[in-house]
C-alpha atoms as a PDB file:
ATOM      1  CA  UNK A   1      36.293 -14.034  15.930  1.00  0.00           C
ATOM      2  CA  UNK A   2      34.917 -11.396  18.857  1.00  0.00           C
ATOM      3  CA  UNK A   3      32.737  -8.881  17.707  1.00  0.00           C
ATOM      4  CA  UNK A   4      34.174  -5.684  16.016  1.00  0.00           C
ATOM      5  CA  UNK A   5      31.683  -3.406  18.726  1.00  0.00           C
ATOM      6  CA  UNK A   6      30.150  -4.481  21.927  1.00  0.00           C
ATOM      7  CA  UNK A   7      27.042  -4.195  21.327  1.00  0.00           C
ATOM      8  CA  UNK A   8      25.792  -5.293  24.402  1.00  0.00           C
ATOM      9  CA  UNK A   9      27.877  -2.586  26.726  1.00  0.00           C
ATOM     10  CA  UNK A  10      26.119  -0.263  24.196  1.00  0.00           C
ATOM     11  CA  UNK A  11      22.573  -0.996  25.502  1.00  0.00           C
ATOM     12  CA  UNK A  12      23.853  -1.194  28.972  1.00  0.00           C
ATOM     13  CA  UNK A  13      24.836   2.695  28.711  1.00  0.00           C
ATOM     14  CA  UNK A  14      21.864   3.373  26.609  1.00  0.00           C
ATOM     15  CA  UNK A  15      18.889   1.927  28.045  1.00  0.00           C
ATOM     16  CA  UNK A  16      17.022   3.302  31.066  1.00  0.00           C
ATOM     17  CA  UNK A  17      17.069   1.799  34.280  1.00  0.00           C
ATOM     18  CA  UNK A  18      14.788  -0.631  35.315  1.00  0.00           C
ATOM     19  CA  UNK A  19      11.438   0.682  37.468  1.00  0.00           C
ATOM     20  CA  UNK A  20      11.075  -0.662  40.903  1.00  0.00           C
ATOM     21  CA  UNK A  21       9.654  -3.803  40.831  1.00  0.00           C
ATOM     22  CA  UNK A  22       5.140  -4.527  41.167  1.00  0.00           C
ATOM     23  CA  UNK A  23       5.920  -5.632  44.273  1.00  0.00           C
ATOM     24  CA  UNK A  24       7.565  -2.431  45.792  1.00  0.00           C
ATOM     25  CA  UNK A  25       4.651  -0.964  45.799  1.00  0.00           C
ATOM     26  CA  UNK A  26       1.248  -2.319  44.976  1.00  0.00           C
ATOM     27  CA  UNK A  27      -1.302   0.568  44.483  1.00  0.00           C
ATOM     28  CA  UNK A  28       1.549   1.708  42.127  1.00  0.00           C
ATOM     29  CA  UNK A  29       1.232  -1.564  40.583  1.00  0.00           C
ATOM     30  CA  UNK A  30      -2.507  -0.734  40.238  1.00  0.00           C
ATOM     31  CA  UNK A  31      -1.971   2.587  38.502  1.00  0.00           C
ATOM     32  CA  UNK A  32       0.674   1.380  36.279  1.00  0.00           C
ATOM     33  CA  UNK A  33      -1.866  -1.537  35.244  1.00  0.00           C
ATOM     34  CA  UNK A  34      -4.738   0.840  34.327  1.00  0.00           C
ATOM     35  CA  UNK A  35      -2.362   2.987  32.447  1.00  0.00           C
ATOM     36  CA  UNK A  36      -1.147   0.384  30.338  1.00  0.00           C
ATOM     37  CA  UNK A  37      -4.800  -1.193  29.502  1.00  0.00           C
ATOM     38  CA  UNK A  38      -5.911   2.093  28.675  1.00  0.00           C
ATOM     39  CA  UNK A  39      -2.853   2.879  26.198  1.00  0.00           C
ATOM     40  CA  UNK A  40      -2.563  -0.568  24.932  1.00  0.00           C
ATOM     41  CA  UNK A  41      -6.677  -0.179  23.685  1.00  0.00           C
ATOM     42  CA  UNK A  42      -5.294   3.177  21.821  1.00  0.00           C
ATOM     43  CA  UNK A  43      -2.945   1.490  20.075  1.00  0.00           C
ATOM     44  CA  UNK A  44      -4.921  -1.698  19.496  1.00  0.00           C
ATOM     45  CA  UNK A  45      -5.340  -0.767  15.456  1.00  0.00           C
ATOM     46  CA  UNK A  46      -1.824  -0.318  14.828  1.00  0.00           C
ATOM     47  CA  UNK A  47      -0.941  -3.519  16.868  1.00  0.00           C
ATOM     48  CA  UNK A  48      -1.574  -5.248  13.838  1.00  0.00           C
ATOM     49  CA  UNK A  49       0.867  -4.010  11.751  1.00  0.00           C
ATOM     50  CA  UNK A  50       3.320  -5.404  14.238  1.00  0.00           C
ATOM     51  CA  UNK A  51       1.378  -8.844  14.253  1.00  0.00           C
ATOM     52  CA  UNK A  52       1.466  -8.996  10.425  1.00  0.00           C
ATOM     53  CA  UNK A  53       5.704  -8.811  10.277  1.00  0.00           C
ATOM     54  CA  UNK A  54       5.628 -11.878  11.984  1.00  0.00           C
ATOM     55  CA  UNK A  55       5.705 -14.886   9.912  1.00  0.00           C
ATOM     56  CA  UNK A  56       3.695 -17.142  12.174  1.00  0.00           C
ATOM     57  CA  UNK A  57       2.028 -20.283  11.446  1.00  0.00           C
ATOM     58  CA  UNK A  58      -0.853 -21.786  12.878  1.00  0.00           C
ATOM     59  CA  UNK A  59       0.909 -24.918  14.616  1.00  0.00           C
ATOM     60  CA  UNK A  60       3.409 -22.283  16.713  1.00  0.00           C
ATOM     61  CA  UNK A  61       3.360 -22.222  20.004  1.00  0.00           C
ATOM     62  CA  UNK A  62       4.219 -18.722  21.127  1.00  0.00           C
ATOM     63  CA  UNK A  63       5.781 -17.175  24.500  1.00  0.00           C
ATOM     64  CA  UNK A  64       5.789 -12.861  24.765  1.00  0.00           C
ATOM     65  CA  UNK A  65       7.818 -11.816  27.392  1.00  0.00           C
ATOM     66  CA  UNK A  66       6.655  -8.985  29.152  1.00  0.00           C
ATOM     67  CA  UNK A  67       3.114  -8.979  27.996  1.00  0.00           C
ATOM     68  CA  UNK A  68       1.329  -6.387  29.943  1.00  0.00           C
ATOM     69  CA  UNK A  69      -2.214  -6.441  29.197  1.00  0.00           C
ATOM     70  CA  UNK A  70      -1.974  -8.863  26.285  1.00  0.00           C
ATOM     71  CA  UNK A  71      -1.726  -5.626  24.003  1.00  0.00           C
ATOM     72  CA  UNK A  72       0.012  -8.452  21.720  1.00  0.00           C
ATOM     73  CA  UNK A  73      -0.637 -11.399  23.078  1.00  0.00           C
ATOM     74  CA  UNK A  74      -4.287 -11.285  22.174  1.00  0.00           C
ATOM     75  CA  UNK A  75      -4.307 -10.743  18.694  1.00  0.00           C
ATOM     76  CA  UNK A  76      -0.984 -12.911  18.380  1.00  0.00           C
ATOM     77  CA  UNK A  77      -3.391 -16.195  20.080  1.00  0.00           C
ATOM     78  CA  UNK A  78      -5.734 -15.627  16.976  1.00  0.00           C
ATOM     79  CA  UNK A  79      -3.245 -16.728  14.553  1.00  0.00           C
ATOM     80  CA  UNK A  80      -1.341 -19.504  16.504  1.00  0.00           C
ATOM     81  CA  UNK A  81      -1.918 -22.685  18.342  1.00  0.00           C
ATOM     82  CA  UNK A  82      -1.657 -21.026  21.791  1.00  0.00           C
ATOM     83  CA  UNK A  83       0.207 -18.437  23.681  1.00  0.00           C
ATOM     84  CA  UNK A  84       2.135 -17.889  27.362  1.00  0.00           C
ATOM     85  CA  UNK A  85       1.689 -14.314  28.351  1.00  0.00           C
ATOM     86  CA  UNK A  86       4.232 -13.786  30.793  1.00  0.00           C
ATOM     87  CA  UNK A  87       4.844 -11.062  33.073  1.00  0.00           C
ATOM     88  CA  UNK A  88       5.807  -9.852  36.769  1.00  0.00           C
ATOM     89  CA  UNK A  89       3.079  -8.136  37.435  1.00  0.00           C
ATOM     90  CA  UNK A  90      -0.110  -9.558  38.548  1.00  0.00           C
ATOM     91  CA  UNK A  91      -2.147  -6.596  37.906  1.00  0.00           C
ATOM     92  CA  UNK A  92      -1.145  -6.620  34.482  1.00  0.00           C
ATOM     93  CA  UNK A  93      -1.704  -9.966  34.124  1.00  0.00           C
ATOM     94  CA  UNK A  94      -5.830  -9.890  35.080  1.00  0.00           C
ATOM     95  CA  UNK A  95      -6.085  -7.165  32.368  1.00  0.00           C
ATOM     96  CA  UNK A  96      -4.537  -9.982  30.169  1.00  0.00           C
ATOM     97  CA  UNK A  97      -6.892 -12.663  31.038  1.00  0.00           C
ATOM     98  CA  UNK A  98      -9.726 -10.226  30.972  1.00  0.00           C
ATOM     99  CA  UNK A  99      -9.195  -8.937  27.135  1.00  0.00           C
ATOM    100  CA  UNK A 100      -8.492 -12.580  26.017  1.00  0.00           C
ATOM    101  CA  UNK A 101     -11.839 -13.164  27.798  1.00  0.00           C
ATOM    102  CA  UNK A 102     -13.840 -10.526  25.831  1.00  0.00           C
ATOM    103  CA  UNK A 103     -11.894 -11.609  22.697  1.00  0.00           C
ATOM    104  CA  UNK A 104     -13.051 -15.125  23.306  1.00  0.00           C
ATOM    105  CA  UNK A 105      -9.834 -16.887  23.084  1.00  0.00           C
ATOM    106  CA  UNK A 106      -9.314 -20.072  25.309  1.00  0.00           C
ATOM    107  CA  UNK A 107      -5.607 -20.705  24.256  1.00  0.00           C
ATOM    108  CA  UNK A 108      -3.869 -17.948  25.725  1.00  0.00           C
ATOM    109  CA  UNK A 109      -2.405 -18.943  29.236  1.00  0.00           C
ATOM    110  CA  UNK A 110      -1.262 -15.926  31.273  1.00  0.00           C
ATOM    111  CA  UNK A 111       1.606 -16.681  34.041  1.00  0.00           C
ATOM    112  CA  UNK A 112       3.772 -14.563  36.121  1.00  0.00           C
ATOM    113  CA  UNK A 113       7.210 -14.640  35.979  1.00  0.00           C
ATOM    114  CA  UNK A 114      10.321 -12.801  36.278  1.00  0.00           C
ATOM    115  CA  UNK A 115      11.569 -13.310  33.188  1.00  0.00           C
ATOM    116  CA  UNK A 116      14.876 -13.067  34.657  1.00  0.00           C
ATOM    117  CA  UNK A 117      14.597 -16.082  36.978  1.00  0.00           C
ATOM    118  CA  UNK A 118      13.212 -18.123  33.980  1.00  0.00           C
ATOM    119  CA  UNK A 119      15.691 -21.524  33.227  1.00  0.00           C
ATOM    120  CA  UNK A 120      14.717 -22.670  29.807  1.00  0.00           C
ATOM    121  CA  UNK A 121      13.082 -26.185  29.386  1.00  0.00           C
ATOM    122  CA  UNK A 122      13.476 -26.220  33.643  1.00  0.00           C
ATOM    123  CA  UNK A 123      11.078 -23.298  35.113  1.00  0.00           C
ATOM    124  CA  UNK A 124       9.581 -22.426  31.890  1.00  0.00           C
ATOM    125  CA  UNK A 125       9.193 -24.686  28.654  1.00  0.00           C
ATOM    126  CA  UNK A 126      10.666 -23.995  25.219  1.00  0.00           C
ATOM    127  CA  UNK A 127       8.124 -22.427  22.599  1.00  0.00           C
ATOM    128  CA  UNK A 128       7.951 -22.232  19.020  1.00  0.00           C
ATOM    129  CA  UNK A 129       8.022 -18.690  18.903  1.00  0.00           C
ATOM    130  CA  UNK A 130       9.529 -15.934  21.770  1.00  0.00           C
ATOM    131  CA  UNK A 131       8.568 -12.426  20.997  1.00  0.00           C
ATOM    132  CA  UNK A 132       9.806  -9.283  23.123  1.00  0.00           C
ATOM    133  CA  UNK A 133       7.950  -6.192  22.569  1.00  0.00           C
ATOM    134  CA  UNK A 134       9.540  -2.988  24.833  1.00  0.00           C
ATOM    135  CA  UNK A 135       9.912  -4.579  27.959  1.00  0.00           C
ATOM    136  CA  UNK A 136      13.163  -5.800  30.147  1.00  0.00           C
ATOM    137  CA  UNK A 137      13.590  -8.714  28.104  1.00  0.00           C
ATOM    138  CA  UNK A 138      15.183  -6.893  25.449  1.00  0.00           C
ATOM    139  CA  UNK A 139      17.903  -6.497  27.716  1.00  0.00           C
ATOM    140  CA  UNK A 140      19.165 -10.414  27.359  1.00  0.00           C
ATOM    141  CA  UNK A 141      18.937 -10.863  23.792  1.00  0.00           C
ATOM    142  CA  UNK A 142      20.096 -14.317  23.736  1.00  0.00           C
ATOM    143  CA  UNK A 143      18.533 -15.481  26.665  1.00  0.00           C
ATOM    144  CA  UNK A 144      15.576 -14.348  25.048  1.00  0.00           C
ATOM    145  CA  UNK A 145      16.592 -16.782  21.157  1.00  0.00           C
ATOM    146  CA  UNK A 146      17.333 -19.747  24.178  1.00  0.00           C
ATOM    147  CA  UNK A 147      13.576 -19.735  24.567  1.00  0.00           C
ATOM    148  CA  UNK A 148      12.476 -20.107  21.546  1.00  0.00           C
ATOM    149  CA  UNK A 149      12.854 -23.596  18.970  1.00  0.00           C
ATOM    150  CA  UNK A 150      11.903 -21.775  16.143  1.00  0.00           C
ATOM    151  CA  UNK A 151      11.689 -17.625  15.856  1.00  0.00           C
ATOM    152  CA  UNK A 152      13.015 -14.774  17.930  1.00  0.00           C
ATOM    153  CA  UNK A 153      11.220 -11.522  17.497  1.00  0.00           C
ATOM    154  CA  UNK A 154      11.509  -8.072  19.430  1.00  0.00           C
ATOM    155  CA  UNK A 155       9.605  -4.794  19.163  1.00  0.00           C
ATOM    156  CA  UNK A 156      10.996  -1.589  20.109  1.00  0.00           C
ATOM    157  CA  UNK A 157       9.960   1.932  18.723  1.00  0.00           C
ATOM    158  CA  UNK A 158      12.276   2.990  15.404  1.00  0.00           C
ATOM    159  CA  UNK A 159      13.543   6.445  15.689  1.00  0.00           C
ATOM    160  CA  UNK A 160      10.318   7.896  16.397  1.00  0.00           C
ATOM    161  CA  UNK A 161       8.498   8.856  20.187  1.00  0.00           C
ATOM    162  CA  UNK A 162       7.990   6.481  22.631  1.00  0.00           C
ATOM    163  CA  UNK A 163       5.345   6.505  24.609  1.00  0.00           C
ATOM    164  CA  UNK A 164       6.471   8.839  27.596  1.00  0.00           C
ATOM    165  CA  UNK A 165       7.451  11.323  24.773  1.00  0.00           C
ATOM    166  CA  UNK A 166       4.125  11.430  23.607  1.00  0.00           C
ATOM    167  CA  UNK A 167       2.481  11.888  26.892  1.00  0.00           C
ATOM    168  CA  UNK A 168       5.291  15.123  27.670  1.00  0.00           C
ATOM    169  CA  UNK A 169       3.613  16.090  24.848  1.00  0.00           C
ATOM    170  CA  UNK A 170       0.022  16.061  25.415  1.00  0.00           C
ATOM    171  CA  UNK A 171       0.703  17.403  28.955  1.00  0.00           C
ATOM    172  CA  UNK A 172       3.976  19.639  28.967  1.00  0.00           C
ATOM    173  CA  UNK A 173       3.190  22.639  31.204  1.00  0.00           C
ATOM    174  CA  UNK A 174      -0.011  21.018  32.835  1.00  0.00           C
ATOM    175  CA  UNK A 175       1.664  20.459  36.485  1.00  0.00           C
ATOM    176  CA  UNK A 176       3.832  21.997  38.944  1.00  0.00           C
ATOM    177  CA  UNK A 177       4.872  18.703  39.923  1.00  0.00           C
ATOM    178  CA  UNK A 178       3.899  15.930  37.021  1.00  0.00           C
ATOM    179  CA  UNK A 179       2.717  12.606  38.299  1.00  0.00           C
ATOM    180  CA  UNK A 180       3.864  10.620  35.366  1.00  0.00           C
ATOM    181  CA  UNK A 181       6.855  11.906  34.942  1.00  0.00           C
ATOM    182  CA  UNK A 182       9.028   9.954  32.946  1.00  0.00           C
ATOM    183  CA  UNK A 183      12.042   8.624  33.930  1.00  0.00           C
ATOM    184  CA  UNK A 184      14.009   8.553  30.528  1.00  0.00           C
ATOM    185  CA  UNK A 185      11.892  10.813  28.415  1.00  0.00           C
ATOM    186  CA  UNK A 186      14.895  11.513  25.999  1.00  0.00           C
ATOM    187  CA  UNK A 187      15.462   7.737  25.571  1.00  0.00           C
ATOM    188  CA  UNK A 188      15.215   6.558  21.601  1.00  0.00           C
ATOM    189  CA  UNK A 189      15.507   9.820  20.206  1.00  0.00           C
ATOM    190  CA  UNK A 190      19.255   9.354  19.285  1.00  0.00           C
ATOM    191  CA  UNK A 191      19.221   6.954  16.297  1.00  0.00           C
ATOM    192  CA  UNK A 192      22.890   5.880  16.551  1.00  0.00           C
ATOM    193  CA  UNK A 193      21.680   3.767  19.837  1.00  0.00           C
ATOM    194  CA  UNK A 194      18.268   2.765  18.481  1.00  0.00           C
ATOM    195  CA  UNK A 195      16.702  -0.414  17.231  1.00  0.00           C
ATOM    196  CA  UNK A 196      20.388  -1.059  15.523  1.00  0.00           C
ATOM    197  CA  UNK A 197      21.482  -2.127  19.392  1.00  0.00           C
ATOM    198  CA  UNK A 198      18.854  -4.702  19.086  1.00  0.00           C
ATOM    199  CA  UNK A 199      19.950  -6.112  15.313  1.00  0.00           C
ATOM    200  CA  UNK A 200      23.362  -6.133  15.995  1.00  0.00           C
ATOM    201  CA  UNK A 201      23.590  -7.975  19.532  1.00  0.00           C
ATOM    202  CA  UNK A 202      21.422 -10.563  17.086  1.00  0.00           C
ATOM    203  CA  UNK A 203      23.760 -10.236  14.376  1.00  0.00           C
ATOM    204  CA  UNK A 204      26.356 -10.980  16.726  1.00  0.00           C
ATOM    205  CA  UNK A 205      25.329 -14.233  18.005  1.00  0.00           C
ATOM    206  CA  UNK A 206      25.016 -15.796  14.245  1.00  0.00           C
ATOM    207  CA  UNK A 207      21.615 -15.287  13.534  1.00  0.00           C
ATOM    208  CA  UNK A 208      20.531 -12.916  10.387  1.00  0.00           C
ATOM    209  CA  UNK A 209      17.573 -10.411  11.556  1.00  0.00           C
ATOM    210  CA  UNK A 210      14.937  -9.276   9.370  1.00  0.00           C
ATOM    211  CA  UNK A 211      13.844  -5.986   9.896  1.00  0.00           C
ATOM    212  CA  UNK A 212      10.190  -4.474   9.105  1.00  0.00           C
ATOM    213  CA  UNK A 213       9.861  -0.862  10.163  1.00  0.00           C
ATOM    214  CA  UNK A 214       5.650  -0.284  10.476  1.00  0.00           C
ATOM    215  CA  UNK A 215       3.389   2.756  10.964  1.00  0.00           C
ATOM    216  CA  UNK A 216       2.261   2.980  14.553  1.00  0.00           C
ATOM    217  CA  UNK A 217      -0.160   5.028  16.823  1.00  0.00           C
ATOM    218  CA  UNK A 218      -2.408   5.557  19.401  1.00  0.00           C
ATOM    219  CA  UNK A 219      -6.255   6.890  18.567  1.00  0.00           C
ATOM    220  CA  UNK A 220      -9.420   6.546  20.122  1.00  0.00           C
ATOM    221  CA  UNK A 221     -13.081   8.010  18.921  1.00  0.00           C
ATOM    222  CA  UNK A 222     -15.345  10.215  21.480  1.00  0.00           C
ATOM    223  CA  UNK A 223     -18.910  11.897  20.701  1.00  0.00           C
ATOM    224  CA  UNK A 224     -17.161  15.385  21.255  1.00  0.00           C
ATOM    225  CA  UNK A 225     -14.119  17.355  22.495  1.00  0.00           C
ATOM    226  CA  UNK A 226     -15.034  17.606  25.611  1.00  0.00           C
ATOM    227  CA  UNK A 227     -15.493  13.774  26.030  1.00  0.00           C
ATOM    228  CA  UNK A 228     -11.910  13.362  24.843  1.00  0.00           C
ATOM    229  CA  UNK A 229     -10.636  15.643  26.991  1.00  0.00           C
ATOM    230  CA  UNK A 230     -12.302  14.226  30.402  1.00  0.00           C
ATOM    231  CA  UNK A 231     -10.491  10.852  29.467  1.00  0.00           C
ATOM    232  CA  UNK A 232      -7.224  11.149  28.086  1.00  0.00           C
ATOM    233  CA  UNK A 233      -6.611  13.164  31.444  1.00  0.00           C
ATOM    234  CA  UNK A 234      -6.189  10.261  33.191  1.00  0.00           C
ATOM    235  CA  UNK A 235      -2.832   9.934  31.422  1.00  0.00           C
ATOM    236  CA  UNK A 236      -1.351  12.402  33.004  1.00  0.00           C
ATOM    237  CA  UNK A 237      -1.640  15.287  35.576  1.00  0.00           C
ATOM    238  CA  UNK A 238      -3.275  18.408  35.263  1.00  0.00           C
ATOM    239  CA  UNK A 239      -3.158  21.498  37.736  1.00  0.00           C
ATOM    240  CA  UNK A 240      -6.645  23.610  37.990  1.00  0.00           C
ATOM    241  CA  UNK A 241      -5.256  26.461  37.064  1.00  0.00           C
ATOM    242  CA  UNK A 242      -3.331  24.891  33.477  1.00  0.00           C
ATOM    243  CA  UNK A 243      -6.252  23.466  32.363  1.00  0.00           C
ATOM    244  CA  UNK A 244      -6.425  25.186  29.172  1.00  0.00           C
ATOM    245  CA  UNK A 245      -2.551  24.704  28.346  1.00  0.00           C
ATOM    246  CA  UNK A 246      -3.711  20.588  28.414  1.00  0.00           C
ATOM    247  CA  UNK A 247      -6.855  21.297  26.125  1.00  0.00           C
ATOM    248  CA  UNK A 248      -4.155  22.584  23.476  1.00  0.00           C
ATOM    249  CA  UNK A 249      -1.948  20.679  23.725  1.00  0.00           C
ATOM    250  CA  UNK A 250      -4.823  17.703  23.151  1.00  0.00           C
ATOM    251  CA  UNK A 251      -6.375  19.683  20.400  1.00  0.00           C
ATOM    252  CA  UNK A 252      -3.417  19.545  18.055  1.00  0.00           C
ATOM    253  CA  UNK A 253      -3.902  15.825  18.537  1.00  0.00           C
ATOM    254  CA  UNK A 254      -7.815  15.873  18.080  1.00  0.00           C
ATOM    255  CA  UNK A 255      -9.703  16.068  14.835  1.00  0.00           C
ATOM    256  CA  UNK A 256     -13.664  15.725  13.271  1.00  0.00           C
ATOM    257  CA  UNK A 257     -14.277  12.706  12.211  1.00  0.00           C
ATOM    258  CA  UNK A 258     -17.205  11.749   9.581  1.00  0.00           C
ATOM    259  CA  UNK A 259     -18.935   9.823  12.896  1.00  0.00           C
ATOM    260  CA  UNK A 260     -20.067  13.433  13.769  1.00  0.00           C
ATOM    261  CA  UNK A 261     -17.152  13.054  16.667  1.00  0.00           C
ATOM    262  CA  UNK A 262     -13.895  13.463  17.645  1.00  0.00           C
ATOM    263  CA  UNK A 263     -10.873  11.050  16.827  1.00  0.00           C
ATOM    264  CA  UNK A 264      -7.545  11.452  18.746  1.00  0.00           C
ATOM    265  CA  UNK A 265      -4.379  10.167  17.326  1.00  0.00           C
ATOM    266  CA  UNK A 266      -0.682  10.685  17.781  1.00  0.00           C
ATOM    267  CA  UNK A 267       1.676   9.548  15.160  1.00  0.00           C
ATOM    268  CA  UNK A 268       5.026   6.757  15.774  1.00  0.00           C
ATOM    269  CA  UNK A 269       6.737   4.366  14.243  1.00  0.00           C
ATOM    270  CA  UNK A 270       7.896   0.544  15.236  1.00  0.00           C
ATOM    271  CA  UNK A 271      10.798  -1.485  14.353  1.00  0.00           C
ATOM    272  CA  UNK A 272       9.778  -5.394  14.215  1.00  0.00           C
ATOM    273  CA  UNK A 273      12.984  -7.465  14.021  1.00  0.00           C
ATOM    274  CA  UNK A 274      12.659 -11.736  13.750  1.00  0.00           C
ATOM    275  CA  UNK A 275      15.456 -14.010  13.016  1.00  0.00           C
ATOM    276  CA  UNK A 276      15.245 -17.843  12.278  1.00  0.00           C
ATOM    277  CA  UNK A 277      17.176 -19.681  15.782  1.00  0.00           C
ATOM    278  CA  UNK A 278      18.415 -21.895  13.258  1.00  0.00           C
ATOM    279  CA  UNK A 279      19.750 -20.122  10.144  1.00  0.00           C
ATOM    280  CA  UNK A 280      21.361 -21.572   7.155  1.00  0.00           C
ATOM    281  CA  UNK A 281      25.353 -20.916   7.934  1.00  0.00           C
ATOM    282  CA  UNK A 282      28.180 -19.483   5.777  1.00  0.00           C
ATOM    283  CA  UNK A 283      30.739 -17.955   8.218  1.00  0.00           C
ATOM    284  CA  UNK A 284      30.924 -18.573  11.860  1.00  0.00           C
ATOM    285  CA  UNK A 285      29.283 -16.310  14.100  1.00  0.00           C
ATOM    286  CA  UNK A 286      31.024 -13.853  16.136  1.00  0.00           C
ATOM    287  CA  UNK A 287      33.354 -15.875  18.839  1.00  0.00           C
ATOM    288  CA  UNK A 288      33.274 -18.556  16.748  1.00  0.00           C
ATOM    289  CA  UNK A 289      35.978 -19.553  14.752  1.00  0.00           C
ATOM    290  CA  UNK A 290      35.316 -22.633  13.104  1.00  0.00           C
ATOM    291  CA  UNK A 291      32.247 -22.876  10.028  1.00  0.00           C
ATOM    292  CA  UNK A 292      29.051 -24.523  11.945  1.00  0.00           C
END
């Protein structure tokens, strides 16, 4: 039988376009790098919800797709036997190798790739696990499952701000002309083309998703205001003369902690959905019409 709603055009008219490639332009590459490292250490607490809705075991081997700066990948190579961090971008990739460095981990294997070139079991082995976490990989859901010999898993934020939304946020009304100025700022805040895209293209091709919907954020601690200030400015643009408008719109972000400092945070929410690649069957998948 075909599906009942095609799910897939859905995303298609939903999702954002893809960025220019690293390789367009490199010192952009650079930039983009140092951003992510720097918001992938905020939210380095609440990672671990996300790690702890997986049901891993020790003997998986894992492969996350789109791994940036091994935001996942590092804590994920703690639990199993090893880990591929796989990305496009090289700059990325040396902030991945450098943090599983300084964690101390010697089984995480960092590769570039276009995930989209990949051939399973030809250009890029089969692994235990494949995990997706909001990246262009989400994009080919099954591709994605034909990865993996065990577990499928992908991340996405659940009806709550992604991370351009936050930063519009913290630095609406701080630049004539914004330098980050995101390209699909709106994106995720409609929940009828949410994280239920995701389940149902998964549903669709016969496999039955579990979803965990976790807390999620982004803090850091500084001795004082001031401190926190002079670095979360990096994450955006701020004109001379709107200065102040960016120290209030931090501040509602900013409180006293019992350090004697300041901790930032900004409040989200994640949707972690997994699915078995080989479920027990009952009824035949969508397309399907005979009992597997």
């Amino acid at each position: 039988m075909e599906p009942l709603i095609n799910w897939d055009a859905i995303q298609e008219l939903a999702m954002p376009p893809m960025m220019a490639g690293p390789n367009a332009d490199p010192a952009w590459e650079q930039r983009f790098a140092d951003f992510y490292n720097k918001v992938a250490a905020m939210e380095k607490r609440h990672t671990l919800n996300q790690v702890n809705a997986l049901p891993l075991l020790p003997s998986d081997t894992l492969l996350d797709v789109g791994c940036g700066p091994g935001r996942l990948s590092v804590p994920l190579a703690q639990r199993v036997k090893s880990v591929t961090a796989l990305d496009n971008s090289e700059a990325v990739l040396r902030y991945c190798r450098m943090n599983a460095e300084t964690a101390g981990l010697a089984n995480l294997t960092a590769r570039k790739m276009d995930f989209r070139e990949a051939v399973a079991g030809e250009s890029l082995e089969l692994h235990d696990v494949v995990l997706c976490s909001r990246s262009g990989g989400l994009r080919n859901i099954k591709k994605l499952a034909a990865f993996a010999r065990r577990l499928t898993a992908v991340i996405t934020f659940a009806n709550a701000p992604t991370i351009p939304q936050l930063l519009s946020n913290i630095f609406r009304g701080t630049a004539a002309d914004p330098q980050h100025k995101p390209p699909f700022a709106r994106y995720g805040m409609d929940r009828r083309i949410n994280y239920n895209v995701l389940y149902n293209i998964a549903y669709d091709l016969g496999y039955e998703p579990n979803v965990h919907i976790v807390d999620d954020g982004f803090t850091k601690d500084y001795d004082s205001r001031e401190n926190a200030y002079d670095d979360i400015i990096a994450l955006g643009k701020v004109d001379e003369d709107k200065a102040d408008i960016y120290r209030r719109n931090l501040d509602q972000y900013l409180t006293a902690n019992d350090k004697g400092g300041i901790t930032f945070f900004i409040e989200t929410r994640t949707c972690v959905i997994w699915w078995l690649n080989n479920p027990k069957r009952f009824f035949a998948p969508a397309g399907h019409t005979a009992l597997d």
